[in-house]
Protein backbone atom coordinates (compact mmCIF):
# COMPACT_ATOMS: atom_id res chain seq x y z
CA UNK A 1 0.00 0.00 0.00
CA UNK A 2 2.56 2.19 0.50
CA UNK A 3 4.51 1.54 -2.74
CA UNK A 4 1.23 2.51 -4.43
CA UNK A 5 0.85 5.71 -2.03
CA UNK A 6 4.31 6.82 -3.42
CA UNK A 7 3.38 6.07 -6.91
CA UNK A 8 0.34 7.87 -6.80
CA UNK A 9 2.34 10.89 -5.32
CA UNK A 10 4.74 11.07 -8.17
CA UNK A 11 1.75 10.58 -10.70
CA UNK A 12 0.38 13.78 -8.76
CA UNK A 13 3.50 15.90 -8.57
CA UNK A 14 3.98 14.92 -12.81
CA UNK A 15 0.10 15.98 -13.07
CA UNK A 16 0.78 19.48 -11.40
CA UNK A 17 3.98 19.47 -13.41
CA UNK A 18 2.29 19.13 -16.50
CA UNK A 19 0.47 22.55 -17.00
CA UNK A 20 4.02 24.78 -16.52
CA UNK A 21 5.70 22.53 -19.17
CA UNK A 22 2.28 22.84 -21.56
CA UNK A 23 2.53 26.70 -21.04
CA UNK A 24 6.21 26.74 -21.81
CA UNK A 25 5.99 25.11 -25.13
CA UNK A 26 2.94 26.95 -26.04
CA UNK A 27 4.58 30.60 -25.84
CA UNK A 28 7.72 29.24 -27.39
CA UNK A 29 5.75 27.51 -30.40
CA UNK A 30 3.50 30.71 -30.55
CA UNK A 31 6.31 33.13 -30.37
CA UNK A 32 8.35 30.92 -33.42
CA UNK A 33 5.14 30.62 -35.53
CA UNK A 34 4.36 34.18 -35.25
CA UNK A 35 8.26 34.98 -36.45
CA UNK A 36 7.63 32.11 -39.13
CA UNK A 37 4.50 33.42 -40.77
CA UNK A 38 6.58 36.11 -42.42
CA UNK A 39 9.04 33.45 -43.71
CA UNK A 40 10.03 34.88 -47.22
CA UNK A 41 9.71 38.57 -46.15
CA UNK A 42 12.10 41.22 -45.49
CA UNK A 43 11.66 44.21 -43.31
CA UNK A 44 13.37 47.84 -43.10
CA UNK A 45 14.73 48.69 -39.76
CA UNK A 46 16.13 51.51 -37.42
CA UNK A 47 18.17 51.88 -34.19
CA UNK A 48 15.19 52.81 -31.16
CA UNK A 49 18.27 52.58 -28.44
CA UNK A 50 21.51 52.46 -27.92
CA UNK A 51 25.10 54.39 -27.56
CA UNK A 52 28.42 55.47 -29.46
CA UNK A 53 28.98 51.61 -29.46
CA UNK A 54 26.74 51.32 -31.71
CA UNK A 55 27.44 53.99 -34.21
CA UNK A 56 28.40 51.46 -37.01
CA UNK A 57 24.89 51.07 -37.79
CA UNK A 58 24.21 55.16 -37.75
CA UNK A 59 22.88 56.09 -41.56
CA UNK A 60 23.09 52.50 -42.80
CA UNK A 61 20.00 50.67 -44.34
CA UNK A 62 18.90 47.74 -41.65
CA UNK A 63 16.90 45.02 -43.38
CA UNK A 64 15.99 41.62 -41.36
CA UNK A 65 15.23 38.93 -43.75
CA UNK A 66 13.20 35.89 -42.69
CA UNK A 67 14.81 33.68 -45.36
CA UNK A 68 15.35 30.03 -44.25
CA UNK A 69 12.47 28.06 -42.16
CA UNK A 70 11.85 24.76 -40.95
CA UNK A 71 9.56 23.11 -38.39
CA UNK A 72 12.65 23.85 -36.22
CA UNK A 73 14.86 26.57 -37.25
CA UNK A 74 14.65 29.74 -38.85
CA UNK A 75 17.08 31.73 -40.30
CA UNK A 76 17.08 35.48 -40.39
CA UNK A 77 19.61 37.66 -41.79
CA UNK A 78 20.21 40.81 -40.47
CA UNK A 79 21.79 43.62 -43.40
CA UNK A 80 23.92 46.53 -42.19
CA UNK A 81 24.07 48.26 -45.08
CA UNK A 82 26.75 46.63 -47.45
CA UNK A 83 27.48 44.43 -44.54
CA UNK A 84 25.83 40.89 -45.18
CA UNK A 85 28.00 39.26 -42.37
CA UNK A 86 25.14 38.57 -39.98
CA UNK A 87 22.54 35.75 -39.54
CA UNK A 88 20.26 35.22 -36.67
CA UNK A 89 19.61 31.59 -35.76
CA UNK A 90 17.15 30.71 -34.20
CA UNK A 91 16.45 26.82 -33.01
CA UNK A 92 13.83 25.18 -31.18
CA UNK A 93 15.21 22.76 -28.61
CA UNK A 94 13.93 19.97 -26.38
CA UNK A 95 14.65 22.62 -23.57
CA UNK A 96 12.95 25.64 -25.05
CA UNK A 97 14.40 28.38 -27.99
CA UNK A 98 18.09 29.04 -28.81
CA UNK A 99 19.52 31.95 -30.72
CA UNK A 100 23.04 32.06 -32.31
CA UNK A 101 24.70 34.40 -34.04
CA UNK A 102 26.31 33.26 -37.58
CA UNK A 103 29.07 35.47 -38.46
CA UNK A 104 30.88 35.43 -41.47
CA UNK A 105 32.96 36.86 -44.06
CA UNK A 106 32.49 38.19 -47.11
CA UNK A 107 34.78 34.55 -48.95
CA UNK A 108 32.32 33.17 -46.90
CA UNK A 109 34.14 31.54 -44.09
CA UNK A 110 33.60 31.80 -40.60
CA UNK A 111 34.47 35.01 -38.56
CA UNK A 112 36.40 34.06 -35.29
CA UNK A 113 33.63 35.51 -33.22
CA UNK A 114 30.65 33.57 -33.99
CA UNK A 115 27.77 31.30 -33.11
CA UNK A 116 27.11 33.23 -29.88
CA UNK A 117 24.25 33.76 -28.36
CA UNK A 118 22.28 31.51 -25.89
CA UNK A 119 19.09 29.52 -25.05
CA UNK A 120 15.71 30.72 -22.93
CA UNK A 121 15.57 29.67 -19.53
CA UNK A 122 12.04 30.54 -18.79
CA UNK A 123 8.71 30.38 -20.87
CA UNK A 124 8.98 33.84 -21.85
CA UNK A 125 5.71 35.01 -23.80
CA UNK A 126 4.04 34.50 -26.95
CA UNK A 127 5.03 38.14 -27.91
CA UNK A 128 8.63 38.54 -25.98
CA UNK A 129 11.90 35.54 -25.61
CA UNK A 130 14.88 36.65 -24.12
CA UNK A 131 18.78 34.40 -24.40
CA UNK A 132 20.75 34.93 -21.86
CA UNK A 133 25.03 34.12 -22.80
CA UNK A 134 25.76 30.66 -22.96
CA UNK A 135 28.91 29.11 -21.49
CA UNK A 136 30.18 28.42 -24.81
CA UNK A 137 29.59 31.98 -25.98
CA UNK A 138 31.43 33.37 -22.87
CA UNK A 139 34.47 31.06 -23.95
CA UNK A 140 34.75 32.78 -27.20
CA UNK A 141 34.29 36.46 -26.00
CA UNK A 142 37.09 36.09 -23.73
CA UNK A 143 38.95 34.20 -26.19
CA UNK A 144 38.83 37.25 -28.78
CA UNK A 145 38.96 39.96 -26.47
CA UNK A 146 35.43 40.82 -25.72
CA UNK A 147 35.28 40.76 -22.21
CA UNK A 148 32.56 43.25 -21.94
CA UNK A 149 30.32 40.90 -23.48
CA UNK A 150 30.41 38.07 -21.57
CA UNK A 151 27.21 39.42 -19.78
CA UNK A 152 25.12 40.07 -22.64
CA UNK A 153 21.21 38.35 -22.63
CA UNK A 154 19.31 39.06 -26.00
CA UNK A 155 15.95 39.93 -26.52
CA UNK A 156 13.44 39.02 -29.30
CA UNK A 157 10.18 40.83 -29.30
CA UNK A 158 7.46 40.25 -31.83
CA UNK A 159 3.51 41.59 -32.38
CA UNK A 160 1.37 42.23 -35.34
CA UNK A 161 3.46 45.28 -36.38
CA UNK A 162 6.88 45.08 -35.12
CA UNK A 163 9.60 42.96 -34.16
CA UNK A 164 12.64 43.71 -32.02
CA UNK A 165 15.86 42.69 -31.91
CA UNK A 166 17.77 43.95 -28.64
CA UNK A 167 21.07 43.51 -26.62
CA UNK A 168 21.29 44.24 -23.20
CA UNK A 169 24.10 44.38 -20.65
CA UNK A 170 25.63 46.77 -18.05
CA UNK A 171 25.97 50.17 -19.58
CA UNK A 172 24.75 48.78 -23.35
CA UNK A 173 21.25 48.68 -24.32
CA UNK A 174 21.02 48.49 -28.77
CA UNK A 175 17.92 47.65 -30.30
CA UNK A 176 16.31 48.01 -33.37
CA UNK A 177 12.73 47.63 -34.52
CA UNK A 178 11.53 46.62 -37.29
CA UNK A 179 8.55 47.49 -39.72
CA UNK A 180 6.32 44.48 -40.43
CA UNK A 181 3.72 46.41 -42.01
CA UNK A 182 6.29 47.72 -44.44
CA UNK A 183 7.67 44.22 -46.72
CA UNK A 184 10.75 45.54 -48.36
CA UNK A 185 12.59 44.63 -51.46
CA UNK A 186 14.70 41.03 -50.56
CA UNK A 187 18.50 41.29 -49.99
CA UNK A 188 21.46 39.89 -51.06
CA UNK A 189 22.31 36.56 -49.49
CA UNK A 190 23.97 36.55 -46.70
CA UNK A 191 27.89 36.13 -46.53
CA UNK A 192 28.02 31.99 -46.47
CA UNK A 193 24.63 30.69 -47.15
CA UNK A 194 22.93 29.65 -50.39
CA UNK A 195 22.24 31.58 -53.24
């Protein structure tokens, strides 16, 4: 009797379990279908926030480009300009979202800083994920230099009109929103991906 009393237990803790896991997944596959619905799309951008840090971006075009999607990844450049360098990654994972940061070179090949970024750690909302540094990110900042960014958490905010991209740490706040009322003329491809 007691062997069943325990069971029953566990089968109650799982039950109660159950409905913060179901929420989790359901803002994370909400928040990825909204960003996937405008697979094929590009959208002009501009700089809301940020500092002199972030003055390479001052009087450039911004374009995000929702250009490669799957069930479980999408693939979003993000145009600076002339600059194709930069892809945003962005994967669903058995633990919840995970963006990365593909950076390349114009031949191509892989930039030294690159694949950073992180994974959720919370439900987040239908309408807002955020990706705090991963270990392995952290590893390649300090590897390159980039100490101040070892702290970094990104932010991905999406509704009917806009979507946000935006970097956060101590003393840096960039982000830039972007017009999804607006579709804009497709880009280049970006540095290292298909044609």
């Amino acid at each position: 009797m007691k062997f069943i009393y325990k069971n029953l237990s566990l089968v109650g803790l799982s039950l109660f379990a159950l409905p913060s896991f179901a929420n989790t997944v359901s803002a994370q596959d909400d928040f990825f279908a909204q960003l996937a619905l405008h697979c094929g799309q590009a959208f002009a951008g501009k700089v809301v926030s940020g500092d002199s840090a972030d003055s390479a971006f001052s009087g450039k075009s911004l374009v995000m480009h929702v250009r490669e999607c799957s069930a479980t990844e999408l693939k979003i450049p993000f145009h600076v300009g002339d600059d194709h360098s930069r892809t945003w990654v962005l994967t669903k994972t058995a633990q919840g979202l995970r963006l990365k940061h593909d950076h390349r070179h114009q031949d191509g090949t892989a930039d030294a800083v690159t694949m950073y970024g992180g994974d959720t750690l919370n439900a987040g909302t239908a309408q807002q994920q955020s990706f705090p540094i991963d270990k392995e990110s952290i590893d390649n900042f300090i590897k390159n230099g980039l100490t101040q960014s070892v702290t970094n958490v990104w932010h991905m905010h999406i509704n009917a009109t806009v979507f946000s991209y935006q970097l956060t740490r101590e003393q840096r706040n960039f982000k830039v929103d972007f017009d999804l009322t607006q579709p804009q003329p497709l880009p280049p491809a970006p540095w290292g991906h298909p044609l």
